[in-house]
Protein backbone atom coordinates (compact mmCIF):
# COMPACT_ATOMS: atom_id res chain seq x y z
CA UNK A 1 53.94 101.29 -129.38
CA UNK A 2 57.19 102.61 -131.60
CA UNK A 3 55.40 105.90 -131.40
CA UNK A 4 55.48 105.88 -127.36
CA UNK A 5 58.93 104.60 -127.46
CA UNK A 6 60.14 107.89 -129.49
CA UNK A 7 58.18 109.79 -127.28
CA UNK A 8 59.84 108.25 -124.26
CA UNK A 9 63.58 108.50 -125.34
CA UNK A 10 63.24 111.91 -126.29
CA UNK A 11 61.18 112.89 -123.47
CA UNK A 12 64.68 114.58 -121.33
CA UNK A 13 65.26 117.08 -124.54
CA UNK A 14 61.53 118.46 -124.57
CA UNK A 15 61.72 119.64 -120.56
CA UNK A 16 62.55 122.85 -119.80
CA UNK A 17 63.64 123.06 -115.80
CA UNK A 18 62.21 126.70 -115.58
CA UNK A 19 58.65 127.25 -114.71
CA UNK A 20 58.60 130.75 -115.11
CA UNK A 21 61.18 133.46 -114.90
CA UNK A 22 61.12 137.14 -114.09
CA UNK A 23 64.15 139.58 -115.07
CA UNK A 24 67.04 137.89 -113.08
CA UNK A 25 64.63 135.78 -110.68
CA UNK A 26 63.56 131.99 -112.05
CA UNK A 27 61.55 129.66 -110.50
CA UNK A 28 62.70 126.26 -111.20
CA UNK A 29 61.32 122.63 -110.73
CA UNK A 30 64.24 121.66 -108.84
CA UNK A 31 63.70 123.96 -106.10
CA UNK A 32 59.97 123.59 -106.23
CA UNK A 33 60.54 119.38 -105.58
CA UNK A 34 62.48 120.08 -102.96
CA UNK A 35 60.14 122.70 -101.28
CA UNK A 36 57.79 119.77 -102.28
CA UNK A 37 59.77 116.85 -100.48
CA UNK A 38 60.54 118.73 -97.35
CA UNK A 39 56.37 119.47 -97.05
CA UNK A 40 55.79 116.10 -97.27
CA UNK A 41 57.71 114.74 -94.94
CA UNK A 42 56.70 117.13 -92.48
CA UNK A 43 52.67 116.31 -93.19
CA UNK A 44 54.00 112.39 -92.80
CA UNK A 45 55.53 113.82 -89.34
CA UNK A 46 52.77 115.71 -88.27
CA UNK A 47 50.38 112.85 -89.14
CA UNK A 48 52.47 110.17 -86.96
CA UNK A 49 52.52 112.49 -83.65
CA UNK A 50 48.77 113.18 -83.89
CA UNK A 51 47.76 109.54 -84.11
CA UNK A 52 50.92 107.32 -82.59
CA UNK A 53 51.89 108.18 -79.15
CA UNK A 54 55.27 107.69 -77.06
CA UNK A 55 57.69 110.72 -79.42
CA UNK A 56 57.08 113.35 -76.58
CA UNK A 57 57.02 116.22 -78.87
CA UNK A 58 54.35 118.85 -80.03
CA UNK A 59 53.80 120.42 -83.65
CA UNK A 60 55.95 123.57 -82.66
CA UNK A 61 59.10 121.33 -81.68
CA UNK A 62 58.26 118.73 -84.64
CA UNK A 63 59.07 122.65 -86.67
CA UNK A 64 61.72 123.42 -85.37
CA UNK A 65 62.97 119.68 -85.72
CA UNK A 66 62.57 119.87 -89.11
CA UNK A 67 63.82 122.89 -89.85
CA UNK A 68 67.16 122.24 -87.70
CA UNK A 69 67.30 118.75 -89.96
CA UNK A 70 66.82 120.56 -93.06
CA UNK A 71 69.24 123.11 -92.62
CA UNK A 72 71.96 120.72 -91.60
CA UNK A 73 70.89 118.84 -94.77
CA UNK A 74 72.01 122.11 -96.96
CA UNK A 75 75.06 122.53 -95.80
CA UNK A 76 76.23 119.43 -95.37
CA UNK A 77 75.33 118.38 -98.61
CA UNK A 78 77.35 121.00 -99.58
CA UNK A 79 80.48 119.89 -97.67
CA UNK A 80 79.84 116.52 -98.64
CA UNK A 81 80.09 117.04 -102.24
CA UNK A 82 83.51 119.00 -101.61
CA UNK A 83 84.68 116.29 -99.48
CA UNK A 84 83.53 113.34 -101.33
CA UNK A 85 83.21 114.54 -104.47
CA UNK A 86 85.48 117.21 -105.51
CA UNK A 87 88.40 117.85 -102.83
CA UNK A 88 91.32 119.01 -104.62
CA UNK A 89 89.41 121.40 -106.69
CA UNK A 90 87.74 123.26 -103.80
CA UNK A 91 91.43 122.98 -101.99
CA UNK A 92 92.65 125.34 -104.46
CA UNK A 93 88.90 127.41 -104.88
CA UNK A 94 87.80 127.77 -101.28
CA UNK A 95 85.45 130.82 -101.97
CA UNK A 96 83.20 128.83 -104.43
CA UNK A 97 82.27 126.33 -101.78
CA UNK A 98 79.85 128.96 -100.32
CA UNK A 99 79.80 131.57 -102.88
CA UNK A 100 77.93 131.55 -106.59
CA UNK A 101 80.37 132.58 -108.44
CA UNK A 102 83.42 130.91 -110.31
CA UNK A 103 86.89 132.60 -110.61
CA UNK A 104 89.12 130.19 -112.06
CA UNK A 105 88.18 131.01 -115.71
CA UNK A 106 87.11 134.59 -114.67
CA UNK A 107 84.95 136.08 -112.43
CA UNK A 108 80.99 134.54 -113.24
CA UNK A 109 78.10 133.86 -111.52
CA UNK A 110 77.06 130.00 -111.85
CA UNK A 111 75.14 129.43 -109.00
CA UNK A 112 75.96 126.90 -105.97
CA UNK A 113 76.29 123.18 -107.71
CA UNK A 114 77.27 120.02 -106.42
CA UNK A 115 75.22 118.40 -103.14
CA UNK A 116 75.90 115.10 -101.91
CA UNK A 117 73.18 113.06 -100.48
CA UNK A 118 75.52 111.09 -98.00
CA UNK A 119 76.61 114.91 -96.76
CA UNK A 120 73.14 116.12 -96.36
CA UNK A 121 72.05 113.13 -94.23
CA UNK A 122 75.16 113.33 -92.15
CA UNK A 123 74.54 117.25 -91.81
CA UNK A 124 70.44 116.73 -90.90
CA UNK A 125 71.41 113.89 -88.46
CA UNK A 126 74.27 116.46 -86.77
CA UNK A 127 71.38 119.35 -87.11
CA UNK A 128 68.68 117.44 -85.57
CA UNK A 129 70.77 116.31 -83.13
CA UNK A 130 71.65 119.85 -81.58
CA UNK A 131 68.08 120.48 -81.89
CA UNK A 132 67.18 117.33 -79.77
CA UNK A 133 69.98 117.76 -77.73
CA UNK A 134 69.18 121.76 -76.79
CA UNK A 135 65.30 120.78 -76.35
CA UNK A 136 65.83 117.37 -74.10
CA UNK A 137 64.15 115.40 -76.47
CA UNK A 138 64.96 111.65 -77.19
CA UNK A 139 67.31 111.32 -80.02
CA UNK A 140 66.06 107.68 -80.98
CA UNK A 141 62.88 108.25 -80.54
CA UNK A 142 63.15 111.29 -83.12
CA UNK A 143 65.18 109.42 -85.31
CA UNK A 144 61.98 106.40 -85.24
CA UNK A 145 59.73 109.27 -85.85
CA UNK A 146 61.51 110.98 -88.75
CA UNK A 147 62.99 108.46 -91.04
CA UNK A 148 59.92 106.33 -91.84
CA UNK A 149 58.53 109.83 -93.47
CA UNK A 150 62.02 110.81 -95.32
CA UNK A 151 61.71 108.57 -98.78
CA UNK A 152 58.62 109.98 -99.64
CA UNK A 153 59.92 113.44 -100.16
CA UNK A 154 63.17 111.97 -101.89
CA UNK A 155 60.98 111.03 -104.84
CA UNK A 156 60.44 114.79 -105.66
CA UNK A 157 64.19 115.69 -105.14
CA UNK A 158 64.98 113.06 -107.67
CA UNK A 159 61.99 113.81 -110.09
CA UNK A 160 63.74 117.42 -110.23
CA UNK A 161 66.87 115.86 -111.13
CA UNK A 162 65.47 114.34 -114.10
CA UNK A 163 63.80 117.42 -115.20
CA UNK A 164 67.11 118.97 -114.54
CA UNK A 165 68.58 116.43 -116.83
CA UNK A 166 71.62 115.66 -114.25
CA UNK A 167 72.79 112.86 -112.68
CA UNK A 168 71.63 111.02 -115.74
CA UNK A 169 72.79 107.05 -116.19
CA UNK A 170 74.87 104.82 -118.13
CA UNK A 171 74.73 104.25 -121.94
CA UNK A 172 72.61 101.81 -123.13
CA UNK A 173 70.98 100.24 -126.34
CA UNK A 174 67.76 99.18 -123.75
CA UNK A 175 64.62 101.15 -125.14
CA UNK A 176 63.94 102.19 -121.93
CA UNK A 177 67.02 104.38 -122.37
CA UNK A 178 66.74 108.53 -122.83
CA UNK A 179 68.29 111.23 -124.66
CA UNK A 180 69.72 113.54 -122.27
CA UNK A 181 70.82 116.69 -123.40
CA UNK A 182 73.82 117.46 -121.17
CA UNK A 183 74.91 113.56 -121.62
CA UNK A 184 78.50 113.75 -123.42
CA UNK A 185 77.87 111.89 -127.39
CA UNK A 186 75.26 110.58 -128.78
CA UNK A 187 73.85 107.20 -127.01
CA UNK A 188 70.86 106.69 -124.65
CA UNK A 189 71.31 106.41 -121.27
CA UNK A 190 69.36 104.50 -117.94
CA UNK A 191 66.85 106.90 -116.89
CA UNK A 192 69.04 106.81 -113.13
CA UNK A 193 67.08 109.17 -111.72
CA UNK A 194 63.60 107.83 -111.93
CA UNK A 195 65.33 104.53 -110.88
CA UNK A 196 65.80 106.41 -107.47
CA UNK A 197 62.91 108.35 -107.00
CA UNK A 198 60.68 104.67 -107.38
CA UNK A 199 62.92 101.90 -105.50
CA UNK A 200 64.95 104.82 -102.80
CA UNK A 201 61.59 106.64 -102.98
CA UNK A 202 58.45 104.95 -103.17
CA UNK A 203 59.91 101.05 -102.35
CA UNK A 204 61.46 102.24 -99.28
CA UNK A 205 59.07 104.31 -98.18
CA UNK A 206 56.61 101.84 -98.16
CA UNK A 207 58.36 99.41 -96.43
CA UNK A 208 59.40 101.09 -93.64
CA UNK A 209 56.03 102.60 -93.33
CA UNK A 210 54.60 99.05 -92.82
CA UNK A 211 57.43 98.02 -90.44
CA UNK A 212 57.81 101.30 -88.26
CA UNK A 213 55.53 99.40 -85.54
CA UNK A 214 57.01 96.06 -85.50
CA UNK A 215 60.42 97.33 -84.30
CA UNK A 216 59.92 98.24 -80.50
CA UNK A 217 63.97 99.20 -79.90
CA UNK A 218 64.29 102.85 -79.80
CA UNK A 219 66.43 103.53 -82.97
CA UNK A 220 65.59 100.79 -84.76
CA UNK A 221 63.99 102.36 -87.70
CA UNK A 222 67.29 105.15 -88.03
CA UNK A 223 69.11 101.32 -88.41
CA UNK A 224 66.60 100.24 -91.30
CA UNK A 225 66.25 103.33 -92.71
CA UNK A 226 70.65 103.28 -93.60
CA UNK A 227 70.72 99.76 -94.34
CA UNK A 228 67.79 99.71 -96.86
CA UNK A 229 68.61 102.97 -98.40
CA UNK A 230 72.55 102.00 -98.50
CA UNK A 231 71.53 98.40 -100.16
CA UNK A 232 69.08 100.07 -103.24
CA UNK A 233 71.63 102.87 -103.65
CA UNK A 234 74.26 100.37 -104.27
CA UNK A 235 72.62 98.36 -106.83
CA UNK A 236 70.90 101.22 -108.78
CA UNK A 237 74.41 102.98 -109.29
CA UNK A 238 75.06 100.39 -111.36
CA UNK A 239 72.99 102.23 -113.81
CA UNK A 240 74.11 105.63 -113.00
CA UNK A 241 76.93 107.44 -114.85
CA UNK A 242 79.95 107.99 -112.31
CA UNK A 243 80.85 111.72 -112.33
CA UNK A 244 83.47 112.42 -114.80
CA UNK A 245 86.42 113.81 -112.88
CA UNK A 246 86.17 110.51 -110.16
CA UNK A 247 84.96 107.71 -112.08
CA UNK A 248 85.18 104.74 -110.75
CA UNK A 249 87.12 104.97 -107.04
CA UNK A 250 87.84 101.53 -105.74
CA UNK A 251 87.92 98.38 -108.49
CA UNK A 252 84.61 99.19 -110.42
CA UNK A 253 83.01 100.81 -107.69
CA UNK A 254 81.55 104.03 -107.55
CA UNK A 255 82.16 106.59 -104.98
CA UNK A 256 78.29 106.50 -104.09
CA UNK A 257 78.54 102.87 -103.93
CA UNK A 258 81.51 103.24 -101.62
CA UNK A 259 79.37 105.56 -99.48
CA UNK A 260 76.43 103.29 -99.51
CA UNK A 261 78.50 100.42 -98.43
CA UNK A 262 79.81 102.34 -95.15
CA UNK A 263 75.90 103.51 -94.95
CA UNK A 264 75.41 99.84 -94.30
CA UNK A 265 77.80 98.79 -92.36
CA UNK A 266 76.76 102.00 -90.27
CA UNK A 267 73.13 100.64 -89.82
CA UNK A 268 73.81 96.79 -89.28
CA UNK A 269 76.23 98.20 -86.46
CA UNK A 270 73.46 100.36 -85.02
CA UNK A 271 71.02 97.91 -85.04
CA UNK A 272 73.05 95.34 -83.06
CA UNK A 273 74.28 97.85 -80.64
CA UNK A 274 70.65 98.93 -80.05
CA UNK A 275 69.74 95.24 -79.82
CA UNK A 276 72.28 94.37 -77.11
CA UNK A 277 71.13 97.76 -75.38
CA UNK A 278 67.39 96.49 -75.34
CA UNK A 279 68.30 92.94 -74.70
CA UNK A 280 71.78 93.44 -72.37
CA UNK A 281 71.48 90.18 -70.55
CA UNK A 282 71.29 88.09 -74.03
């Protein structure tokens, strides 16, 4: 058992992120999960159009749905992290929001870093909207279809943070903590990121995939999906290491607990909107 435990708290330092790498080019896991996540949720998609009825949309809308969502998700995970995350830096570096290259200690390519989940669903939500909005398709109803399939696919975008070793959590002196290389001194830390790939992943998936057809308000699930997500967020970061240059924003709160509580706020105002909407003479 002491053998496993070794095994386990070292198991960060022994991954390498690359898979293979050519010359310049590099194919890394964190890509390949995302590549991963977004194929998932697609097949969940696909799966739910061909066997539920009432979404009114084929598999060459359902495409360009996703890839709308997905590209809204890029770049406003992007602009989230500058907004959220790192403001006054980017005031005063403006090209390296969209460029990957870093000029304030010299000119050097680094690569685009920094996403922000809260950004990227804000983005796929103002993505898919257009989408919806430009094909006369029913925004709710895409929303119902969508979100049940989204957690699923998270797990993989998490699973390449942890081989990524980023986004890694606080110290502590639990054996179930990890040596993570790019962790500042020596001490173990919460594994954060498997935290969220299991409980924002696989617990949430699974719950709203047994409740998506008990809810019969159009919208409903959008609700669920910001409230459930916003509440495991909240507790999990907790466990996660605040980035360095915020730290904690408001008393001992994170800013991704911050963000999580407006998520639910957000979603238990939806949800009674939508239920007055469906049930206007209550």
């Amino acid at each position: 058992m002491q053998g496993f435990i070794t095994w386990w708290q070292h198991l960060p330092e022994h991954m390498d992120p690359v898979i293979f790498q050519i010359g310049s080019f590099r194919l890394q896991y964190y890509g390949l999960m995302y590549i991963v996540a977004f194929v998932i949720a697609y097949a969940l998609a696909y799966r739910r159009i061909r066997r539920e009825s009432g979404f009114g949309i084929d598999a060459d809308q359902l495409q360009g749905l996703m890839t709308a969502m997905i590209v809204g998700l890029v770049i406003g995970g992007r602009l989230g992290y500058v907004l959220f995350y790192n403001f006054s830096y980017y005031l005063h570096h403006p090209l390296e929001i969209v460029l990957p290259f870093e000029f304030s200690n010299g000119f050097r390519f680094t690569g685009i870093t920094g996403m922000s989940y809260h950004g990227g669903l804000i983005g796929g939500l103002i993505g898919g909207g257009f989408f919806v909005h430009k094909n006369r398709l029913d925004f709710l109803r895409m929303a119902d279809l969508i979100f049940p399939c989204v957690p699923l696919g998270y797990t993989f975008g998490r699973l390449g943070n942890f081989i990524n070793g980023e986004l890694y959590g606080r110290v502590t002196e639990h054996p179930i903590g990890m040596f993570f290389p790019l962790a500042p001194g020596p001490g173990r830390r919460h594994p954060s990121q498997l935290y969220e790939a299991f409980f924002e992943g696989i617990v949430l998936f699974v719950f709203l995939w047994a409740v998506k057809g008990r809810f019969k308000t159009r919208g409903a699930m959008l609700a669920i999906y910001l409230m459930g997500y916003g509440l495991v967020r909240f507790f999990i970061e907790y466990a996660r290491q605040p980035d360095a240059h915020l730290g904690f924003v408001f008393l001992s709160f994170s800013m991704g607990q911050m963000l999580c509580l407006a998520m639910i706020l957000a979603g238990g105002a939806l949800l009674a909107v939508l239920g007055r909407r469906s049930h206007p003479g209550a």
